[in-house]
C-alpha atoms as a PDB file:
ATOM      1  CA  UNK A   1     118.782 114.038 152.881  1.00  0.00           C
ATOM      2  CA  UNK A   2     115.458 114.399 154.842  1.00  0.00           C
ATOM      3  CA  UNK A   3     113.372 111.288 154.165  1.00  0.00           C
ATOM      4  CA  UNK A   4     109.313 110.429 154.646  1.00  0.00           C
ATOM      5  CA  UNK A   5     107.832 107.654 153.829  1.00  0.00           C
ATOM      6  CA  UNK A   6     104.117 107.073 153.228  1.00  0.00           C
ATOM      7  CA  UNK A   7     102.681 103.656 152.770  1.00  0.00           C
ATOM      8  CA  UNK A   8     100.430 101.272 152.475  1.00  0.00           C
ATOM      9  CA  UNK A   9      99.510  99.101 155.937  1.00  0.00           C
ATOM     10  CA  UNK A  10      99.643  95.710 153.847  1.00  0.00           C
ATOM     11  CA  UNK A  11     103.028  96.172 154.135  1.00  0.00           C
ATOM     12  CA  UNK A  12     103.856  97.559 157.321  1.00  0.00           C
ATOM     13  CA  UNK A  13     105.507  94.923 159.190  1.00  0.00           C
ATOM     14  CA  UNK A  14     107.878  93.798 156.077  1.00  0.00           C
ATOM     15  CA  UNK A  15     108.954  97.607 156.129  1.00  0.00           C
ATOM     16  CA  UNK A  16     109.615  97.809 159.748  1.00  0.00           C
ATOM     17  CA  UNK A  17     111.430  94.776 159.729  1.00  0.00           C
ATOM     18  CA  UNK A  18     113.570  95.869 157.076  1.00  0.00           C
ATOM     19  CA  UNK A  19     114.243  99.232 158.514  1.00  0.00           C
ATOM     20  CA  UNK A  20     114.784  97.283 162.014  1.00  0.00           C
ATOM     21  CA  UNK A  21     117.266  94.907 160.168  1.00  0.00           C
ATOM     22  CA  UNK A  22     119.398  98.939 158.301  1.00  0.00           C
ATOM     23  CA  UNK A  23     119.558 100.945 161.783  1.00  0.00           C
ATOM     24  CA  UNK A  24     122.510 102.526 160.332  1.00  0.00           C
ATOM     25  CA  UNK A  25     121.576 102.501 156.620  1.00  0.00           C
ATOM     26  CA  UNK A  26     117.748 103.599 156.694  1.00  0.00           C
ATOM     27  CA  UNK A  27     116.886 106.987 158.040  1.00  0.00           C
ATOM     28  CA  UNK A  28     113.415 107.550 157.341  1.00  0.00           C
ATOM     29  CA  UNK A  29     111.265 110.394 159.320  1.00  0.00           C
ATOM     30  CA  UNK A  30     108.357 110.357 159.769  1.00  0.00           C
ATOM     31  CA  UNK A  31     106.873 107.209 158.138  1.00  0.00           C
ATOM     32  CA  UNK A  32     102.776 107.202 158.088  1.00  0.00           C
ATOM     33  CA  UNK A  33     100.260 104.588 156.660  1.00  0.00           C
ATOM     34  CA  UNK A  34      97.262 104.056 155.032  1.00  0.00           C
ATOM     35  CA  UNK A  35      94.847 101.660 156.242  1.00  0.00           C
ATOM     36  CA  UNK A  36      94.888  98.900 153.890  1.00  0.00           C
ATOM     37  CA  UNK A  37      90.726  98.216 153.771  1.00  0.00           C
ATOM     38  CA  UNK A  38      90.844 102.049 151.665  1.00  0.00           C
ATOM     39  CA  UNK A  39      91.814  99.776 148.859  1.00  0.00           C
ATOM     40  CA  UNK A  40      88.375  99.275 148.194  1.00  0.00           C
ATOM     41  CA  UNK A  41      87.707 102.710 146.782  1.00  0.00           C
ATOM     42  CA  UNK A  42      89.646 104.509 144.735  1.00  0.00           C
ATOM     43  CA  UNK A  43      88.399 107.721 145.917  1.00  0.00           C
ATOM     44  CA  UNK A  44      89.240 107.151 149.331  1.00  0.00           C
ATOM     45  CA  UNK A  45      92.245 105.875 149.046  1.00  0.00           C
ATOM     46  CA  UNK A  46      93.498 108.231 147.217  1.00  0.00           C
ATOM     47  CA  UNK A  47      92.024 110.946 149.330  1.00  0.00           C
ATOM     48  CA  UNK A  48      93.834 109.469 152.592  1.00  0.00           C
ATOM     49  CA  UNK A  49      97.438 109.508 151.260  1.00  0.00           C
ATOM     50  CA  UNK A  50      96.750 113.078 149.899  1.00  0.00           C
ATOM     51  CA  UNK A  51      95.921 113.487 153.885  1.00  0.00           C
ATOM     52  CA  UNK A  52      99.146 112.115 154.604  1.00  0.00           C
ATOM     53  CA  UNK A  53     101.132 114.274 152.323  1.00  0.00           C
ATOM     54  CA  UNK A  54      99.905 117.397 153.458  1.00  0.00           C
ATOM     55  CA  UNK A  55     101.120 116.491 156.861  1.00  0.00           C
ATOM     56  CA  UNK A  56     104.534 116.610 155.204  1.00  0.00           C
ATOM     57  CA  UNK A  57     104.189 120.137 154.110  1.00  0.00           C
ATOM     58  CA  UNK A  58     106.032 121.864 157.319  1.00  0.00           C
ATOM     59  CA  UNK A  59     108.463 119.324 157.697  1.00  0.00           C
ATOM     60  CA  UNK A  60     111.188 120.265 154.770  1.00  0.00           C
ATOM     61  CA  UNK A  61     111.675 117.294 153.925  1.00  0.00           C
ATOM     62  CA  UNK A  62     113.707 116.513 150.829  1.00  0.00           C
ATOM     63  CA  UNK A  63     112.343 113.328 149.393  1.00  0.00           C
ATOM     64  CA  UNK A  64     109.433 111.031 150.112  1.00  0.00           C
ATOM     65  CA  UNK A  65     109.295 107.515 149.452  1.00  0.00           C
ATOM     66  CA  UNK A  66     105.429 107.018 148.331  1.00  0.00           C
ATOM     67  CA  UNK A  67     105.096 103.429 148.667  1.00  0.00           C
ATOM     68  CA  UNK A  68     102.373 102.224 146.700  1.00  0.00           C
ATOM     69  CA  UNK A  69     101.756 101.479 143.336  1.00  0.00           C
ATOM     70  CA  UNK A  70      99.255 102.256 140.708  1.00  0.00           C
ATOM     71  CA  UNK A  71      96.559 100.781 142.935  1.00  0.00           C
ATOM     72  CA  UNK A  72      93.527 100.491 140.884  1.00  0.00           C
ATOM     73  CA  UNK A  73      94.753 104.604 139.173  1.00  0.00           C
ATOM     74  CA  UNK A  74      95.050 105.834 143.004  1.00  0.00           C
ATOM     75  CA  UNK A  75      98.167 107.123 142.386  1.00  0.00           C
ATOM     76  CA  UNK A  76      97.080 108.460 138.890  1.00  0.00           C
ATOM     77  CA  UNK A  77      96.339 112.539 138.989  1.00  0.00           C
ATOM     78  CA  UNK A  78      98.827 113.308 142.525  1.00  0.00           C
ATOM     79  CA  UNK A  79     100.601 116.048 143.155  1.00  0.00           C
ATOM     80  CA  UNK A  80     103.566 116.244 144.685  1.00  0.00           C
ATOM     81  CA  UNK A  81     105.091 118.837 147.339  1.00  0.00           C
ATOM     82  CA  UNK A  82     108.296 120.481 147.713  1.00  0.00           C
ATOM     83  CA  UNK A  83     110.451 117.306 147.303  1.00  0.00           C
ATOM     84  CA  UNK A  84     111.183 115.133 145.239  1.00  0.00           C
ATOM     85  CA  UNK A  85     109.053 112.068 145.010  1.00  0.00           C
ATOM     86  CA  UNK A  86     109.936 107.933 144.529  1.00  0.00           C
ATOM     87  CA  UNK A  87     107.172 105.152 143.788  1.00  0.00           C
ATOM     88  CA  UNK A  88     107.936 102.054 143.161  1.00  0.00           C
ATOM     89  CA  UNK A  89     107.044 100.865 139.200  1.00  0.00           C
ATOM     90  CA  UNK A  90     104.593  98.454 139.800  1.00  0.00           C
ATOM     91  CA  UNK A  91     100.601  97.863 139.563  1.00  0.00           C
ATOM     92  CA  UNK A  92     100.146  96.997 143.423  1.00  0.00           C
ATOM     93  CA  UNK A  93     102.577  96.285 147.094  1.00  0.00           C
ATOM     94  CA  UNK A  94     101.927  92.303 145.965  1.00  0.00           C
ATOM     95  CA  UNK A  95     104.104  92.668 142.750  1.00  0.00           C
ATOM     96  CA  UNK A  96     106.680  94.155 145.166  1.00  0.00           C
ATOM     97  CA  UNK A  97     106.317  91.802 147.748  1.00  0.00           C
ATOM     98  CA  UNK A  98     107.411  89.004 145.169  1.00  0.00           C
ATOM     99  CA  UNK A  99     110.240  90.884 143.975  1.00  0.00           C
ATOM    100  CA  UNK A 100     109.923  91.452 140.458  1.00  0.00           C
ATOM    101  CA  UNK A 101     107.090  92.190 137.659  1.00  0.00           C
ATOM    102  CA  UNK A 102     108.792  89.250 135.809  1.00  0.00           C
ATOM    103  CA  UNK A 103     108.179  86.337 138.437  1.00  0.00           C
ATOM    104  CA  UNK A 104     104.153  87.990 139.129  1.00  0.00           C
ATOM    105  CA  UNK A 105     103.584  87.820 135.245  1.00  0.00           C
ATOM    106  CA  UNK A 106     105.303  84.099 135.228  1.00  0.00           C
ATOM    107  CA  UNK A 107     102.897  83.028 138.369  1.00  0.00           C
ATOM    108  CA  UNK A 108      99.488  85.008 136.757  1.00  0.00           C
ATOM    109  CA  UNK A 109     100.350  82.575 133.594  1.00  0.00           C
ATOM    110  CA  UNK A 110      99.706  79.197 135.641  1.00  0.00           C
ATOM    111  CA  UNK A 111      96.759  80.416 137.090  1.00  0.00           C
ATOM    112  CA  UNK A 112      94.676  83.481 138.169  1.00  0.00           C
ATOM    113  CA  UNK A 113      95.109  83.701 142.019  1.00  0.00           C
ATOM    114  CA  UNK A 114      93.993  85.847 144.728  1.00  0.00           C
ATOM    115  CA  UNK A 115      97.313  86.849 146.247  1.00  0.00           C
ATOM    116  CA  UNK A 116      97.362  87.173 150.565  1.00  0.00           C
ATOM    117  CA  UNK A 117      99.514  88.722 152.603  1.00  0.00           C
ATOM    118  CA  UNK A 118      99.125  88.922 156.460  1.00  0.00           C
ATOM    119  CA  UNK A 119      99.467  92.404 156.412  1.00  0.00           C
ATOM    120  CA  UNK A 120      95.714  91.892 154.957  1.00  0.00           C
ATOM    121  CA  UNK A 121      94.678  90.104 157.386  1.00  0.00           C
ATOM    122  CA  UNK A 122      95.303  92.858 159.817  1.00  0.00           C
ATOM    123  CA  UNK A 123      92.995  95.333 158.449  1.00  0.00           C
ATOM    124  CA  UNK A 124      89.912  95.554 159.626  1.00  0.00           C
ATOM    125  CA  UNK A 125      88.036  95.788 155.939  1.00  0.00           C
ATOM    126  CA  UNK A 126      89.580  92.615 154.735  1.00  0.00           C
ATOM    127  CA  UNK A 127      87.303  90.730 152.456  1.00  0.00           C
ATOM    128  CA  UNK A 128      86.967  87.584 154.273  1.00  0.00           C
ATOM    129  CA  UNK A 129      86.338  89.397 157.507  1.00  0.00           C
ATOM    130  CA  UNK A 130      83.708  91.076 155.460  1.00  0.00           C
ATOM    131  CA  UNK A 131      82.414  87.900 154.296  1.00  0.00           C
ATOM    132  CA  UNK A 132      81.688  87.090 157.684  1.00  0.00           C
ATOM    133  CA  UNK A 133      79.527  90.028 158.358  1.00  0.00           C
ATOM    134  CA  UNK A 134      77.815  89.212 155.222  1.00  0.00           C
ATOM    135  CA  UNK A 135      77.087  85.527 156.463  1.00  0.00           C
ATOM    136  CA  UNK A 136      75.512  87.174 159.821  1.00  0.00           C
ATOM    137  CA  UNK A 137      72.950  89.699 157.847  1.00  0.00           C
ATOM    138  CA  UNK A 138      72.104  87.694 155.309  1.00  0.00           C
ATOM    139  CA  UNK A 139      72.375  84.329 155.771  1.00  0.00           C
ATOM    140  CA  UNK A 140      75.008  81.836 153.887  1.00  0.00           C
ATOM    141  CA  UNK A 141      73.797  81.543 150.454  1.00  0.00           C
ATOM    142  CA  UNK A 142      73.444  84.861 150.318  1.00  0.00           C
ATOM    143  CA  UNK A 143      76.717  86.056 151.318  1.00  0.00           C
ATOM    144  CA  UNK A 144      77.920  82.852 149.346  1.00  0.00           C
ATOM    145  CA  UNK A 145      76.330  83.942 145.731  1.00  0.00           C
ATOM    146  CA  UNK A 146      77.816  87.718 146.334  1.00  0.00           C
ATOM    147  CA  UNK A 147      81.498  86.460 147.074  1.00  0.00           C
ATOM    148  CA  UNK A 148      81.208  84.127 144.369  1.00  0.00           C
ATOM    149  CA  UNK A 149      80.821  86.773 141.878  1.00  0.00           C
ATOM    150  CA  UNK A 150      83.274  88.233 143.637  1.00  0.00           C
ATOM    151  CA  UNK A 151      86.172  85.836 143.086  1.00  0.00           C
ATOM    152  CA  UNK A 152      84.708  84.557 139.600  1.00  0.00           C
ATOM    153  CA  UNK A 153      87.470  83.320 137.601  1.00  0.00           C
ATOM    154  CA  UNK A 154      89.746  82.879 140.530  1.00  0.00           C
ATOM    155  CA  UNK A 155      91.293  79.281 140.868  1.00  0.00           C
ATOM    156  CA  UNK A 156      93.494  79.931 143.965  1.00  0.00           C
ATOM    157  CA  UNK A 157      94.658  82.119 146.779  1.00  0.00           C
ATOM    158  CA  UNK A 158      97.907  82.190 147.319  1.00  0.00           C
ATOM    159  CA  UNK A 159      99.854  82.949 150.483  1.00  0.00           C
ATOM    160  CA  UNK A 160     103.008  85.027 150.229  1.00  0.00           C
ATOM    161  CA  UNK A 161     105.796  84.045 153.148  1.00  0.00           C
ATOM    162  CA  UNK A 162     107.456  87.276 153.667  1.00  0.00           C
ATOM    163  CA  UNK A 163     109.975  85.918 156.390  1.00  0.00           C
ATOM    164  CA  UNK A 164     108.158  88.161 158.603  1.00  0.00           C
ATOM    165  CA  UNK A 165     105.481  87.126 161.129  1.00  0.00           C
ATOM    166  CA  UNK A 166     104.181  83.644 162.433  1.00  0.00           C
ATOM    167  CA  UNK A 167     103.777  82.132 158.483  1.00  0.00           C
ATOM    168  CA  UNK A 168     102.578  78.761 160.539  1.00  0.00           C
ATOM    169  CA  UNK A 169      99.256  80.657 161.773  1.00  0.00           C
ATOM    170  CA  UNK A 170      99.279  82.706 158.421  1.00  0.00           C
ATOM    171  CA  UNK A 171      98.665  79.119 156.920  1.00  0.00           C
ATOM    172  CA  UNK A 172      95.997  77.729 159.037  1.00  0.00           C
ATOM    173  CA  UNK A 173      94.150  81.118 158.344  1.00  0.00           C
ATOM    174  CA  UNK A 174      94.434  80.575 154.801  1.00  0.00           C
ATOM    175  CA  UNK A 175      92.796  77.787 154.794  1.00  0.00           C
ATOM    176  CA  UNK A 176      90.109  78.552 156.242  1.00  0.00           C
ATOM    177  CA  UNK A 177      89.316  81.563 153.460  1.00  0.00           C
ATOM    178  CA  UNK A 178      90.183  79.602 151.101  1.00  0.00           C
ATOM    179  CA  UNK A 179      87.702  76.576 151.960  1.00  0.00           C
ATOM    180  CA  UNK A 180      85.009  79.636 152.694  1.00  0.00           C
ATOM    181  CA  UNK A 181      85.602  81.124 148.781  1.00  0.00           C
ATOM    182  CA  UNK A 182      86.208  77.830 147.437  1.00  0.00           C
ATOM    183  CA  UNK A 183      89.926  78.349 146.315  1.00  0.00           C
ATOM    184  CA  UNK A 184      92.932  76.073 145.800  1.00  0.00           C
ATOM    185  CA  UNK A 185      95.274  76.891 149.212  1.00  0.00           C
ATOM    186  CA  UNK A 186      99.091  78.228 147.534  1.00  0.00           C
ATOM    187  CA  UNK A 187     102.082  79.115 149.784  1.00  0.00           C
ATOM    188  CA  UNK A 188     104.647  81.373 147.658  1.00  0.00           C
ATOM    189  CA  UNK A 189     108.217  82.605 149.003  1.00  0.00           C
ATOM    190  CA  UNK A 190     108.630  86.049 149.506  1.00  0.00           C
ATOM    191  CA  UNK A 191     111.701  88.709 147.944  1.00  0.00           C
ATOM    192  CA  UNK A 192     112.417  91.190 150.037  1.00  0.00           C
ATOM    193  CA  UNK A 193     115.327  92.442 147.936  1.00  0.00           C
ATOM    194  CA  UNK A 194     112.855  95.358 145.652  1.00  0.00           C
ATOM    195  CA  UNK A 195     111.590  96.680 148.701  1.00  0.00           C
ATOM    196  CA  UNK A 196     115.182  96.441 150.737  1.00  0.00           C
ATOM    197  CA  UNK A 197     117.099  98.504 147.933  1.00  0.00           C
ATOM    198  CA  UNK A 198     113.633 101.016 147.983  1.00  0.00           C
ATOM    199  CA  UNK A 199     113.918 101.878 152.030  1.00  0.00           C
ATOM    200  CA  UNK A 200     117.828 101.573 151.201  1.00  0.00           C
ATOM    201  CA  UNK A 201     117.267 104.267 148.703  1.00  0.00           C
ATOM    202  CA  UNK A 202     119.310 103.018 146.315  1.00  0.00           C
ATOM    203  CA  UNK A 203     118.089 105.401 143.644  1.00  0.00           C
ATOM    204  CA  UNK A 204     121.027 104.749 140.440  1.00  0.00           C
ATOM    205  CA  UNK A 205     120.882 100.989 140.477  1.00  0.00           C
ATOM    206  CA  UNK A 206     116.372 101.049 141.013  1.00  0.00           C
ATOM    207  CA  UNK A 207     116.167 103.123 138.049  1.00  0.00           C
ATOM    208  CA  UNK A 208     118.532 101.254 135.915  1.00  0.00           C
ATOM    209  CA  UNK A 209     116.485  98.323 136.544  1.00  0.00           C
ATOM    210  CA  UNK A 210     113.340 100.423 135.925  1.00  0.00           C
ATOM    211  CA  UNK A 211     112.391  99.576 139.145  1.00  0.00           C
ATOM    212  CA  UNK A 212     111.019 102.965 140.356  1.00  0.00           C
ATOM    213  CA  UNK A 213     109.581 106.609 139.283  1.00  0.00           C
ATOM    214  CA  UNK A 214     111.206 109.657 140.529  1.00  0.00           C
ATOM    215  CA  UNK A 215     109.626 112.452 139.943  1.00  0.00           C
ATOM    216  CA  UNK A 216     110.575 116.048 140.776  1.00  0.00           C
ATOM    217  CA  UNK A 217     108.720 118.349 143.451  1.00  0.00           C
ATOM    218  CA  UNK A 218     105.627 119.956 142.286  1.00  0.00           C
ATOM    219  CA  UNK A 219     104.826 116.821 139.926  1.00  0.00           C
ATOM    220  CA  UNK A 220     101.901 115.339 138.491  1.00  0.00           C
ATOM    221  CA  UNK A 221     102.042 111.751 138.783  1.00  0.00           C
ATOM    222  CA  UNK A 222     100.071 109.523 135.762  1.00  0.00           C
ATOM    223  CA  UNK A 223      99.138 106.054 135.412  1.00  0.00           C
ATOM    224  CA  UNK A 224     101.066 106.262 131.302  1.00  0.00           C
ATOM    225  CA  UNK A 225     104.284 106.177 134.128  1.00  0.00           C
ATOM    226  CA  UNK A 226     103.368 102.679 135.330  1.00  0.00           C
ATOM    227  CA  UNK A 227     102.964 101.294 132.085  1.00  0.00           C
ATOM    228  CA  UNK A 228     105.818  99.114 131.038  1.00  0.00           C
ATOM    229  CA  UNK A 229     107.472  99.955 127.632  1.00  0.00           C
END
């Protein structure tokens, strides 16, 4: 089976690790991604991995892996091409990132955090780089009142070790945004295992778990699908 994937850049280096870790077990051709500061807008995020679809439409595939998740309704109102289609179930790449819906809804009960990965710190329309740009124009009680309102009823940010990357410098980073939005500094463990068994493709035992959509080709994908019964 001809594979694509398309995904999100936040999580680029845990999926090429992952397919560098399968040489023999993932086959995945061509794999594309979406710069992570399109986040942002709906609009334009959704537009770009429409882009990146239609790239797939002379290259017969037979299944594309669309790595993202509802993403603030991106993925609400896509159509898909002449294969068959798998997302992940989940509301965004952090819920995958920590392995299960379960443990994110556990963590979100102790306290409402802003979750980082260094993926995000990559792109170049992260929100603390932005912040930083806003300090230059207009001064640092300006930028200071707009990213408070910004991160209103946050009480931490927490870091999310993926195995993957230098965590060490991921840390002293994170404290330095998290002194700058006046956060609580969290470090949180990684599971890679939802987003091994995804690239894996193993299709019977992720939907058993309701772990992803499949939809057929020539779908129209809905945010009602994301919704957990």
């Amino acid at each position: 089976m001809k594979t694509a994937l398309i995904a999100c850049q936040t999580i680029e280096r845990e999926i090429e690790q992952i397919v560098a870790e399968y040489p023999r077990d993932i086959d995945i051709a061509p794999i594309f991604y979406v710069p992570s500061g399109m986040h942002h807008t709906r609009d334009r995020l959704q537009e770009a991995v429409r882009g990146e679809m239609r790239r797939l439409d002379d290259l017969h595939i037979d299944r594309l892996l669309l790595c993202f998740g509802l993403c603030g309704n991106m993925a609400d109102d896509l159509e898909t091409g002449d294969y068959e289609t798998v997302m992940p179930k989940t509301h965004d790449c952090i819920t995958l990132l920590l392995g299960s819906a379960e443990r994110r809804n556990e963590l979100d009960k102790k306290q409402r955090s802003y979750y980082l990965t260094e993926g995000w710190l990559q792109g170049e329309a992260n929100l603390h780089r932005q912040y930083k740009e806003a300090v230059d124009r207009y001064g640092q009680a300006v930028a200071d009142s707009i990213y408070e309102q910004i991160f209103q009823g946050y009480e931490s940010l927490s870091l999310i070790d993926t195995g993957r990357g230098d965590f060490d410098a991921f840390t002293r980073k994170g404290r330095e945004i998290a002194a700058d939005f006046h956060l609580q500094l969290w470090c949180l463990k990684g599971d890679m295992r939802w987003l091994t068994a995804y690239l894996l493709q193993d299709i019977e035992n992720l939907k058993k778990d309701d772990r992803i959509i499949l939809y057929p080709p020539h779908s129209r994908i809905s945010w009602r699908d994301f919704v957990q019964e």
